[in-house]
N, C-alpha and C. Protein backbone atom coordinates (compact mmCIF):
# COMPACT_ATOMS: atom_id res chain seq x y z
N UNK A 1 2.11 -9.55 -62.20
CA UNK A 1 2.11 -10.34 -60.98
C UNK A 1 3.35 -10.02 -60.14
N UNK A 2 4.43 -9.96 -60.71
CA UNK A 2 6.23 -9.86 -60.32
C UNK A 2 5.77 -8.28 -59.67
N UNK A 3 4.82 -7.07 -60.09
CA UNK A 3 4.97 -6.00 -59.50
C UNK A 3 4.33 -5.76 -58.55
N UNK A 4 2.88 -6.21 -58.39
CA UNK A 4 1.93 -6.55 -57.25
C UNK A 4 3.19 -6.99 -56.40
N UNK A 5 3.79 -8.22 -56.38
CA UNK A 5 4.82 -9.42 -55.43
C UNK A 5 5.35 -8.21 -54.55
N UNK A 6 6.06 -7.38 -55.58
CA UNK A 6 7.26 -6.53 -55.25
C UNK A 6 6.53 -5.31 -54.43
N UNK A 7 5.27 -4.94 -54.70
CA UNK A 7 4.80 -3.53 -54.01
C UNK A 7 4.43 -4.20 -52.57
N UNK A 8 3.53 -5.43 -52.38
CA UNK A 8 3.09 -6.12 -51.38
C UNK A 8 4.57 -6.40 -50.33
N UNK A 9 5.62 -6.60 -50.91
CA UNK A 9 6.68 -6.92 -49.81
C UNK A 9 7.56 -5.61 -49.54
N UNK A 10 7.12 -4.49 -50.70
CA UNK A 10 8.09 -3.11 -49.87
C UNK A 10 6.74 -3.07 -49.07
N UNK A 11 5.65 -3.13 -48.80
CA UNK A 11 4.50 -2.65 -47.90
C UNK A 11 5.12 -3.01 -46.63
N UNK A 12 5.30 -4.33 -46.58
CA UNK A 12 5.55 -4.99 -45.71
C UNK A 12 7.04 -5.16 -45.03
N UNK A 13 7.87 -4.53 -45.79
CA UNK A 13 9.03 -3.84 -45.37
C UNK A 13 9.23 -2.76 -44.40
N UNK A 14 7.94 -2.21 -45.03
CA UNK A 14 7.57 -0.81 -44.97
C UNK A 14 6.88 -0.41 -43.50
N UNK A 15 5.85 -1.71 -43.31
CA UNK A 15 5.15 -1.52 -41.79
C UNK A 15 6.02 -2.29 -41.07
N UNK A 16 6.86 -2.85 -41.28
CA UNK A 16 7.79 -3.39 -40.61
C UNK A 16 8.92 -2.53 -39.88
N UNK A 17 9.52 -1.60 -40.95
CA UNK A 17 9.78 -0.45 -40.09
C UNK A 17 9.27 0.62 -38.89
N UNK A 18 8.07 0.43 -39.25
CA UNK A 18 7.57 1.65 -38.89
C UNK A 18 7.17 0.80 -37.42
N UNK A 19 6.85 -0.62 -37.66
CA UNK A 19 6.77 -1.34 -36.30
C UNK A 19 8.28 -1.43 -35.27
N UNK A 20 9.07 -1.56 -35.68
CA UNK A 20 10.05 -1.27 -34.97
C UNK A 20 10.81 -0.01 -34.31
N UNK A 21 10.23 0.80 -35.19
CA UNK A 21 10.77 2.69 -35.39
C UNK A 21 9.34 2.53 -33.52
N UNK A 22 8.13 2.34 -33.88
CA UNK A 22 7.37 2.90 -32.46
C UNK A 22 8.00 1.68 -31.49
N UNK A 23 8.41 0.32 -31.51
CA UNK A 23 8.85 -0.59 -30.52
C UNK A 23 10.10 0.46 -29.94
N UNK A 24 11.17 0.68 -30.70
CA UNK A 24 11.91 1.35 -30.18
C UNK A 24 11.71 2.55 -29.26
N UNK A 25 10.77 3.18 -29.76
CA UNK A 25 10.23 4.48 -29.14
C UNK A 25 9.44 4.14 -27.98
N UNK A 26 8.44 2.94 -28.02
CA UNK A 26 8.02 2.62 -26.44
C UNK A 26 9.00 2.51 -25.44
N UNK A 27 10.01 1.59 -25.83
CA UNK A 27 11.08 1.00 -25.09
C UNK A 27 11.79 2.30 -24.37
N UNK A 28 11.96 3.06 -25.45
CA UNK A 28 12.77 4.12 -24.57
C UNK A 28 12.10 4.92 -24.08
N UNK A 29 10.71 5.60 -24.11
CA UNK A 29 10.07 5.93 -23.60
C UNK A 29 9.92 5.55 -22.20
N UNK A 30 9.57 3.87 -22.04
CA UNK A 30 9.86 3.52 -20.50
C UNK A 30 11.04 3.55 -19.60
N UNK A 31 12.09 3.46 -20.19
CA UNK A 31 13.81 3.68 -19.63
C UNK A 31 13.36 5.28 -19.11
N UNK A 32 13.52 5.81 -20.00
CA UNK A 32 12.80 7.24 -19.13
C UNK A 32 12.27 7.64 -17.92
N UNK A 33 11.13 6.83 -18.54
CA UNK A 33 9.62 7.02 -17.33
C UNK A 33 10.13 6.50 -16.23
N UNK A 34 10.41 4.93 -16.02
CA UNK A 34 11.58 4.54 -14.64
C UNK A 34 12.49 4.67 -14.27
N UNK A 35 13.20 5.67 -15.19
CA UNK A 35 14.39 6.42 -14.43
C UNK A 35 13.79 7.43 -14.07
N UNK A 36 13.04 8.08 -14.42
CA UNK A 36 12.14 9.44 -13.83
C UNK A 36 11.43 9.53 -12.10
N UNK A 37 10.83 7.98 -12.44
CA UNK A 37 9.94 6.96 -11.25
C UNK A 37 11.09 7.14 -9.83
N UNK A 38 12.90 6.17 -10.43
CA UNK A 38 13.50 6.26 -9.01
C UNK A 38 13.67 7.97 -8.67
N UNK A 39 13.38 8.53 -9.24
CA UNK A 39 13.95 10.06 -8.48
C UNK A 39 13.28 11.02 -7.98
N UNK A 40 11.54 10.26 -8.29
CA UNK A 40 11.06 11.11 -7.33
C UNK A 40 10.96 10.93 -5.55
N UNK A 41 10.93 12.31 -5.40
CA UNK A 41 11.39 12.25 -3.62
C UNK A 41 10.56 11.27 -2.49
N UNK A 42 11.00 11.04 -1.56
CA UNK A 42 10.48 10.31 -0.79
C UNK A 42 9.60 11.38 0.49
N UNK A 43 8.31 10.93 0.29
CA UNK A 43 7.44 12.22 1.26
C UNK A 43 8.23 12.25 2.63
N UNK A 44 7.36 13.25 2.90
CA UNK A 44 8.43 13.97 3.75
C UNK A 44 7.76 13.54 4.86
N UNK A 45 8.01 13.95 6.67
CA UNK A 45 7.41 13.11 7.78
C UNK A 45 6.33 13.96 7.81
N UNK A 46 6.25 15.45 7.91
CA UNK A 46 4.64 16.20 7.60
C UNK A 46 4.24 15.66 6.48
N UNK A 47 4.07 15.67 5.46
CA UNK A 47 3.33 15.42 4.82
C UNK A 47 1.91 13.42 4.68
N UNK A 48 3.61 12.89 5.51
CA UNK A 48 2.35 11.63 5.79
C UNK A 48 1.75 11.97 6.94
N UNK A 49 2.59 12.29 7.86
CA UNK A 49 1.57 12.74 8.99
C UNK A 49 0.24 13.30 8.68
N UNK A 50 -0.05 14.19 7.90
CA UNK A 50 -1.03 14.88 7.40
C UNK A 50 -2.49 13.89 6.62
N UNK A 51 -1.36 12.76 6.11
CA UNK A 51 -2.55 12.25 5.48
C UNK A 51 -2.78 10.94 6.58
N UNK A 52 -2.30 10.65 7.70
CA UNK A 52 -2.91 9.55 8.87
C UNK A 52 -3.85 10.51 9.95
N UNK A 53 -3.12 11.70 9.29
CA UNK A 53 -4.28 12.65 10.87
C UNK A 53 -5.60 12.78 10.14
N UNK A 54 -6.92 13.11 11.24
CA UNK A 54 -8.13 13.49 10.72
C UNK A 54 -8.58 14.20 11.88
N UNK A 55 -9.34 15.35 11.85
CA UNK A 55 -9.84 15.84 12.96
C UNK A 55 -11.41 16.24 13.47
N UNK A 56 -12.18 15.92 14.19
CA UNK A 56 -13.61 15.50 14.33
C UNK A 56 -13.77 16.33 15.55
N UNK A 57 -15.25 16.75 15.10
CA UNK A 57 -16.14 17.32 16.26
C UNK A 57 -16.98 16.40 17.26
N UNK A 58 -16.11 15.76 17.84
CA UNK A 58 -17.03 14.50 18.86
C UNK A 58 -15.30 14.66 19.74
N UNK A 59 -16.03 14.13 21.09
CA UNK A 59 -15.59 14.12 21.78
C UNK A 59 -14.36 12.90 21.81
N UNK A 60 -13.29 12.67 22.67
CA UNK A 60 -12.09 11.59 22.60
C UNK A 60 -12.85 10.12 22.69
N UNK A 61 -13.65 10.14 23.74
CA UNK A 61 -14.54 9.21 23.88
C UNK A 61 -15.87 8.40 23.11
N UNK A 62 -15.93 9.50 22.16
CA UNK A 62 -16.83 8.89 21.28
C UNK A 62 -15.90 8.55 19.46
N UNK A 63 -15.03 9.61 20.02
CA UNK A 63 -14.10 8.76 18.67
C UNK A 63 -13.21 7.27 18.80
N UNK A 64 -12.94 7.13 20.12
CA UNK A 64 -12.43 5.73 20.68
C UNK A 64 -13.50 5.02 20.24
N UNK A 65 -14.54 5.67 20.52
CA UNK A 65 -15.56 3.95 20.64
C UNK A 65 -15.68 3.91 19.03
N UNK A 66 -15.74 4.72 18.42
CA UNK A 66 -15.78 4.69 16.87
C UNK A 66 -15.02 3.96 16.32
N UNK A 67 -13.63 4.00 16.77
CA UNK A 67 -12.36 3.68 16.25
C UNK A 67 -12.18 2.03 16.35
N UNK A 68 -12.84 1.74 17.67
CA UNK A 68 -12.74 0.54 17.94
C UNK A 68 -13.92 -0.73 17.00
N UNK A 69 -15.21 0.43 16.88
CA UNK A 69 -15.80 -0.15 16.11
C UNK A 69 -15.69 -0.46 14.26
N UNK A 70 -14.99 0.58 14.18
CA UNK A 70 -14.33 0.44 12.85
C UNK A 70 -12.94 -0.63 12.63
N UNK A 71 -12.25 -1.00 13.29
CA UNK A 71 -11.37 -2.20 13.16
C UNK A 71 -12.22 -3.24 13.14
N UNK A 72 -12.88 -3.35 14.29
CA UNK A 72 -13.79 -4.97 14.66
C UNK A 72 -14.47 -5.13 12.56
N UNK A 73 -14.96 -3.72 12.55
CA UNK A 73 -15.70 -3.91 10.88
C UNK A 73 -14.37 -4.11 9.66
N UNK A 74 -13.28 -3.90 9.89
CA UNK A 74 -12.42 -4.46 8.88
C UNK A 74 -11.63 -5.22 9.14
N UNK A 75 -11.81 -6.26 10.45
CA UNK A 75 -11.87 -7.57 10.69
C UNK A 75 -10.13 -7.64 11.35
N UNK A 76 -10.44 -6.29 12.13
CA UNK A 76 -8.92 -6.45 13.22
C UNK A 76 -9.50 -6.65 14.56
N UNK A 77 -8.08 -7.39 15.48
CA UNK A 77 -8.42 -7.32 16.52
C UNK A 77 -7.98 -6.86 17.63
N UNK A 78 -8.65 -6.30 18.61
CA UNK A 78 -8.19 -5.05 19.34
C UNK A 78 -6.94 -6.05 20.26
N UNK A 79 -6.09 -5.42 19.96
CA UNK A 79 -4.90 -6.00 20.75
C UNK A 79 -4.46 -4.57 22.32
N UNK A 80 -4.31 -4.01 21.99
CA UNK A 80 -4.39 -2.42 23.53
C UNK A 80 -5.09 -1.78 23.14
N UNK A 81 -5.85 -1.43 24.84
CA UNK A 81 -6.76 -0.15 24.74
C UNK A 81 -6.48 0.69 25.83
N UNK A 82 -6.11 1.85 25.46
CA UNK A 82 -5.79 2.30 26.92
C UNK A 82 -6.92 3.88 26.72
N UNK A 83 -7.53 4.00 26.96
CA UNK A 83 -8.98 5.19 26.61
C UNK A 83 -8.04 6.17 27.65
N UNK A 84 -7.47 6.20 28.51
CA UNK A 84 -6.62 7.69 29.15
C UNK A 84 -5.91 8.08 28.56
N UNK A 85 -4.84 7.16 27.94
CA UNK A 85 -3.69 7.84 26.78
C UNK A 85 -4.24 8.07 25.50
N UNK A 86 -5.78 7.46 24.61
CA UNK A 86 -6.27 7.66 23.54
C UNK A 86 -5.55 6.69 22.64
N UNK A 87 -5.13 5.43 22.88
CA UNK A 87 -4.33 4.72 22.46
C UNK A 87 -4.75 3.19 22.27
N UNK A 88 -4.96 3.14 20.51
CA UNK A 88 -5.55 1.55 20.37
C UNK A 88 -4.61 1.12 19.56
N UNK A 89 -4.45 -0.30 19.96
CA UNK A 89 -3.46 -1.28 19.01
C UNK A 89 -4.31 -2.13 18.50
N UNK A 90 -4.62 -2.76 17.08
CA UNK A 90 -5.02 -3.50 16.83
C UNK A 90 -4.21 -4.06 15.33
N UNK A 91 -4.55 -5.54 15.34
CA UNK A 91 -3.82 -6.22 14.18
C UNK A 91 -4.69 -7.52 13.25
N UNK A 92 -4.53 -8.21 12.36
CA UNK A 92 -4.95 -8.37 11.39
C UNK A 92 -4.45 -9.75 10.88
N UNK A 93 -4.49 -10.97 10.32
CA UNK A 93 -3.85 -11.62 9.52
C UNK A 93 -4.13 -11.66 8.08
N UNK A 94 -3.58 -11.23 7.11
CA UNK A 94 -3.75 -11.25 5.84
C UNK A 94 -2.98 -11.53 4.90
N UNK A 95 -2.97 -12.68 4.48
CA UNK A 95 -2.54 -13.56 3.43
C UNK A 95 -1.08 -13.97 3.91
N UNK A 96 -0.12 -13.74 3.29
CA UNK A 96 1.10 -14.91 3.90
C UNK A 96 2.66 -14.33 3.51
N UNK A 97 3.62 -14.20 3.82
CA UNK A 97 4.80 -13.59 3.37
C UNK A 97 5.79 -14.69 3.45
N UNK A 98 6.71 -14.83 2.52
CA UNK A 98 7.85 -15.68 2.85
C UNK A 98 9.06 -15.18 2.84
N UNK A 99 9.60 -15.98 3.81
CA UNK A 99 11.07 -15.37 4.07
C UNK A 99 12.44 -16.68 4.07
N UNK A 100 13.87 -16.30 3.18
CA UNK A 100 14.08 -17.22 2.93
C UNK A 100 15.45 -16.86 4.74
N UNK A 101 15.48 -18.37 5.26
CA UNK A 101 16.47 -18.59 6.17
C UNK A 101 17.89 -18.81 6.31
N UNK A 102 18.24 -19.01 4.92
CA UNK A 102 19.68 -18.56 4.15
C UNK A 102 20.10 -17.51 3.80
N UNK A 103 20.42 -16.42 4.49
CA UNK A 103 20.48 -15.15 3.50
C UNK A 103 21.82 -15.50 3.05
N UNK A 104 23.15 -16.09 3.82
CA UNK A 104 23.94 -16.38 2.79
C UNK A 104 24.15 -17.52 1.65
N UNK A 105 23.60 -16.75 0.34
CA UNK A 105 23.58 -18.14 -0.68
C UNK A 105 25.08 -17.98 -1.59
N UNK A 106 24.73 -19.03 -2.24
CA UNK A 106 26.13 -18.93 -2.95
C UNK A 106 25.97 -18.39 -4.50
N UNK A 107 26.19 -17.46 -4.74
CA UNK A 107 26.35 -16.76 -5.79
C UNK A 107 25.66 -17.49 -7.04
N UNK A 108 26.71 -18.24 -7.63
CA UNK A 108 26.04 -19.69 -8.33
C UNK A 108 24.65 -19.97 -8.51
N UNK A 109 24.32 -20.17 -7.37
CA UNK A 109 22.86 -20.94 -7.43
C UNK A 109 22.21 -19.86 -7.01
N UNK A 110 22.90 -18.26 -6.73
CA UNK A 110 21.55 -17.10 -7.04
C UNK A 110 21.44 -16.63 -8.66
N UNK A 111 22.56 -17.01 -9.55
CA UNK A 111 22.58 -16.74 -11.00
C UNK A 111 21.67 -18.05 -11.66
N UNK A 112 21.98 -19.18 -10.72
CA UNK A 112 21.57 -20.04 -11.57
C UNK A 112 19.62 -19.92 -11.54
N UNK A 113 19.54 -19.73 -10.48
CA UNK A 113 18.16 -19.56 -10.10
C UNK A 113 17.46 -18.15 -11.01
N UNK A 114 18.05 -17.31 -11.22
CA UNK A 114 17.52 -16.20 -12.12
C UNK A 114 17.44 -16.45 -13.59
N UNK A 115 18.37 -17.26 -13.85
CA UNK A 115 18.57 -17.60 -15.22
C UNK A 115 17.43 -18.61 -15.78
N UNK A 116 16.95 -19.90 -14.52
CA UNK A 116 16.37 -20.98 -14.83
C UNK A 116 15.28 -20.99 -14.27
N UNK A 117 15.11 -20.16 -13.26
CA UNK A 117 13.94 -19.98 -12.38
C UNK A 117 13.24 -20.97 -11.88
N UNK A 118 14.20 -21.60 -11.64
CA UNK A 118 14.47 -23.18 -10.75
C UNK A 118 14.94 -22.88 -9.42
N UNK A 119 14.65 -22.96 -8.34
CA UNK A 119 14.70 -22.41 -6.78
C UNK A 119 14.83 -24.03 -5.64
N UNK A 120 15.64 -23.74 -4.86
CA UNK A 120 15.32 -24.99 -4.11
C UNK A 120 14.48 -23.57 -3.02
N UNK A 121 13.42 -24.92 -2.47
CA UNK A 121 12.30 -24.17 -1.64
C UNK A 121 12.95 -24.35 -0.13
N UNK A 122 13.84 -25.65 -0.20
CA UNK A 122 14.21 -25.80 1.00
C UNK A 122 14.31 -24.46 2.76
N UNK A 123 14.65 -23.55 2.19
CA UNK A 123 14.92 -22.77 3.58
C UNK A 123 13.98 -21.09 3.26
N UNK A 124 12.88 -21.50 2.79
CA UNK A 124 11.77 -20.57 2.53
C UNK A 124 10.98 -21.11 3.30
N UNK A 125 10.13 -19.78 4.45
CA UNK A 125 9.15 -19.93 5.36
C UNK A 125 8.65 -19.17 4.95
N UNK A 126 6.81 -19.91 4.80
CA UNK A 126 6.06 -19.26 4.83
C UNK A 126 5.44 -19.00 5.62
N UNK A 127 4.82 -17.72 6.24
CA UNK A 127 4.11 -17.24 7.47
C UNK A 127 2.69 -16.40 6.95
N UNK A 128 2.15 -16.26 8.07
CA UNK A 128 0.81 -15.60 7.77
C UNK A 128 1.46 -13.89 7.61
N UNK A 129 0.82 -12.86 6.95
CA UNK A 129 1.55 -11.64 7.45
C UNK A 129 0.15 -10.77 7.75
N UNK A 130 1.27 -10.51 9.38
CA UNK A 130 0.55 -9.66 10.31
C UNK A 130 0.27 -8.53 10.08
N UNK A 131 -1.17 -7.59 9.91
CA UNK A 131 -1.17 -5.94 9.63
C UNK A 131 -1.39 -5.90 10.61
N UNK A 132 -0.46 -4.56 11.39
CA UNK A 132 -0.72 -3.87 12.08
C UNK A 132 -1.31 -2.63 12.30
N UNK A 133 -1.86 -2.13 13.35
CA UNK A 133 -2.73 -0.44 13.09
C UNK A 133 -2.21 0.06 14.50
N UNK A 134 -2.09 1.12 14.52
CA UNK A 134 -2.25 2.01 15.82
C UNK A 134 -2.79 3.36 15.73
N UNK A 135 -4.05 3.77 16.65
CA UNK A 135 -5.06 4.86 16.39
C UNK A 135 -4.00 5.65 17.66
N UNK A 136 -4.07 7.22 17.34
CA UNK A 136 -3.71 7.64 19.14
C UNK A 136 -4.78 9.22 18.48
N UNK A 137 -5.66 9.54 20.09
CA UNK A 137 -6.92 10.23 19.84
C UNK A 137 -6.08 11.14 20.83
N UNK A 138 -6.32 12.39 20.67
CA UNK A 138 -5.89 13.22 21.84
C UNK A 138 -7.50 14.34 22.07
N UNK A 139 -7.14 15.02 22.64
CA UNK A 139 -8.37 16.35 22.52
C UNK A 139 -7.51 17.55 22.00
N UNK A 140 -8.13 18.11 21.28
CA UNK A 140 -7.50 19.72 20.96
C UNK A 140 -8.12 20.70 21.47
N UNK A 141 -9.62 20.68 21.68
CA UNK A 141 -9.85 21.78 22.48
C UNK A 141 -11.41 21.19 23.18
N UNK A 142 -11.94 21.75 24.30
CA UNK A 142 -14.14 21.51 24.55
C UNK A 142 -14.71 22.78 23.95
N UNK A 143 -14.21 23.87 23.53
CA UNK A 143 -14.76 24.70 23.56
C UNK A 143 -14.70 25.14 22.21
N UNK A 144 -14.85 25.04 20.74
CA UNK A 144 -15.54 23.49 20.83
C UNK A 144 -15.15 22.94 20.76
N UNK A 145 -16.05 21.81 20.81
CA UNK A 145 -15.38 20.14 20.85
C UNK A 145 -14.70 20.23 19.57
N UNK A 146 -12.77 19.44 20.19
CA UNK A 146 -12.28 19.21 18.86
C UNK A 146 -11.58 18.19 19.11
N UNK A 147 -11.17 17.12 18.82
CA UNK A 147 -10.53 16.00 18.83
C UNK A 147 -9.93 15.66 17.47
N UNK A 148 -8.37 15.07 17.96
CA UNK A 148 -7.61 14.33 16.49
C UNK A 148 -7.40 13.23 16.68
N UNK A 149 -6.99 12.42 15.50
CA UNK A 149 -7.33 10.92 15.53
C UNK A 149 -6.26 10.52 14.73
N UNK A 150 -5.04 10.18 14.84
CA UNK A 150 -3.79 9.55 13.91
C UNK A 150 -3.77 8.56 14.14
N UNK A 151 -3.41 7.90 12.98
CA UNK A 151 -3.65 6.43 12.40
C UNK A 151 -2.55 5.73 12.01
N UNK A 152 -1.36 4.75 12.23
CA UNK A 152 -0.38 4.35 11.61
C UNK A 152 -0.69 2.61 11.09
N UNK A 153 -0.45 2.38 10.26
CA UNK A 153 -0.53 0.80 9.16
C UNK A 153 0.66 0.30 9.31
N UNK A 154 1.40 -1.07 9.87
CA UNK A 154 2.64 -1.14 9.46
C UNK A 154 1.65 -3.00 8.86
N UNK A 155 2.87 -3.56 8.42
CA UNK A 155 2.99 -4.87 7.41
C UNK A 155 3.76 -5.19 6.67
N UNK A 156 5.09 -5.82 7.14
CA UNK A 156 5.79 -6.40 6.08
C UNK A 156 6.88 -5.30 5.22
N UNK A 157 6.75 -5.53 3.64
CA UNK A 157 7.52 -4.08 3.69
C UNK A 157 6.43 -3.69 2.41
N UNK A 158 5.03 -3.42 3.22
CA UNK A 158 3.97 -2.93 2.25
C UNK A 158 4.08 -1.07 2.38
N UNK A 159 3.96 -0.20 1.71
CA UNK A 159 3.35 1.14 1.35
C UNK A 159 2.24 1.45 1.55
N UNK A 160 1.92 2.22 2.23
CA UNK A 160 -0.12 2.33 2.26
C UNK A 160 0.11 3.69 1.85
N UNK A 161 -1.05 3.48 0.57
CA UNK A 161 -1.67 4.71 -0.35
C UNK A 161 -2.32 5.62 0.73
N UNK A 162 -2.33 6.62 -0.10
CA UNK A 162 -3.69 7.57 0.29
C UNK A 162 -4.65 7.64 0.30
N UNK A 163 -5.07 6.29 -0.69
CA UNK A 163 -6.67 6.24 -0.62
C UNK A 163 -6.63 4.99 -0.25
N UNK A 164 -6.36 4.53 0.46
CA UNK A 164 -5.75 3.31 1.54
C UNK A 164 -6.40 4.03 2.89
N UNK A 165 -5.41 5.32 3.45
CA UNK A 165 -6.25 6.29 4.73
C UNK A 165 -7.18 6.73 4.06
N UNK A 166 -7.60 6.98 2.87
CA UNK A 166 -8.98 8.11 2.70
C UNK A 166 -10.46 7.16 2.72
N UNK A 167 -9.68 5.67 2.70
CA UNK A 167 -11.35 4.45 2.72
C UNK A 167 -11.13 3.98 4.39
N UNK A 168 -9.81 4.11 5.31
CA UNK A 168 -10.38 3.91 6.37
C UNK A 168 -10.70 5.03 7.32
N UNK A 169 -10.05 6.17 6.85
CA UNK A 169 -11.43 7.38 7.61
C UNK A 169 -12.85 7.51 6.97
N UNK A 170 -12.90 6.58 5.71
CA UNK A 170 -14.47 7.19 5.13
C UNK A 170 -15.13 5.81 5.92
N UNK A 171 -14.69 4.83 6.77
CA UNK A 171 -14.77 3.69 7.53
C UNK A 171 -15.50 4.49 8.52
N UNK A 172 -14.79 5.15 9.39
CA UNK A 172 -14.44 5.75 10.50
C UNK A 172 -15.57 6.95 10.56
N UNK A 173 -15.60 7.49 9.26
CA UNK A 173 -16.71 8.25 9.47
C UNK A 173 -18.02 7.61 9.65
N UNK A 174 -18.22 6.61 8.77
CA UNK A 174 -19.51 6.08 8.86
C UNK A 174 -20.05 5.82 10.37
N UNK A 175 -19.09 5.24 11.07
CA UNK A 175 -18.62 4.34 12.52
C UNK A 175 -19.06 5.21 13.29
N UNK A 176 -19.14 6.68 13.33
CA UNK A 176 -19.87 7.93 13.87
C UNK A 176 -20.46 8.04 13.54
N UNK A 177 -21.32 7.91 12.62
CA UNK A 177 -22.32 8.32 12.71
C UNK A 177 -23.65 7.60 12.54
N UNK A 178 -22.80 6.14 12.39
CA UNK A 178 -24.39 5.06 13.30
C UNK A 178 -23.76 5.36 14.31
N UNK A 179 -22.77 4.97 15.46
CA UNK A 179 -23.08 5.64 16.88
C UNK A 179 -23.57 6.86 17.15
N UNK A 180 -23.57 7.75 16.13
CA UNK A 180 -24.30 9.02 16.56
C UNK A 180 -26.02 9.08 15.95
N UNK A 181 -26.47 7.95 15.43
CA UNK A 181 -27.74 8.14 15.16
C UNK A 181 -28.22 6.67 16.28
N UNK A 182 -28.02 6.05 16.73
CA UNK A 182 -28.02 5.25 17.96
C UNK A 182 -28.41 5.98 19.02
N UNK A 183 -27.74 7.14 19.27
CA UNK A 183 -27.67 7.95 20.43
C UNK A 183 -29.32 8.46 20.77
């Protein structure tokens, strides 16, 4: 019985190590990975440019009206239109951001608040937060028809993915082409 006792608790000694030997190894594994994370580079201005531009065989005028119809469908609202400069503003309310009206706090009660995660709410506003969009369409050439269409997202201090622009040009495409089966 005393040797069973004794094999059952080196076992358990035993996966006990080996549980801490991989805890350790996750752990540092991630110190890694997010020190790896801050150092990669910040894209460059071509390269986002590249992914807000798109370029279409329809005319400036039929990509405006596209463009316009594709916000109204993801529930923005046209704030400028100026169809000579190729230039739409439109914006959005989506969900809410807060901002606190003290930025000077007192040290103290920013330790104490991290530690206890106890907050006075007092000088926190909450607001709706505004997305913004701006389309600008130019022509590149009639012969043939070539038109470009750049797209900018601002909001808060949000990041927009790439497949963020790649679902609102696959928007945008659709948007052409019921106006182009309409026609």
């Amino acid at each position: 019985m005393q040797k069973v006792l004794s094999q059952t608790l080196n076992t358990k000694a035993l996966n006990t190590r080996k549980m801490n030997k991989n805890l350790l190894l996750a752990l540092s594994l991630g110190i890694v990975l997010s020190g790896c994370a801050s150092m990669m580079p910040e894209r460059t201005t071509a390269v986002k440019r590249a992914t807000e531009t798109k370029e279409y065989e329809v005319s400036t005028k039929d990509l405006i009206t596209a463009s316009i119809g594709t916000f109204q469908d993801l529930g923005y609202t046209i704030d400028v239109l100026n169809a000579e400069f190729g230039l739409i503003t439109a914006s959005k309310k989506q969900g809410t951001t807060a901002t606190r009206t003290n930025l000077e706090e007192d040290p103290f009660e920013a330790f104490w608040r991290a530690l206890t995660g106890i907050e006075n709410k007092d000088d926190v506003i909450i607001a709706p937060l505004t997305l913004s969009a701006t389309i600008t369409v130019k022509e590149i050439s009639t012969d043939p028809l070539l038109s470009s269409l750049r797209v900018n997202f601002e909001g808060g201090d949000r990041k927009f993915s790439d497949l963020f622009f790649k679902s609102f040009f696959a928007a945008l495409d659709k948007s052409l082409f019921l106006d182009q089966s309409i026609e």
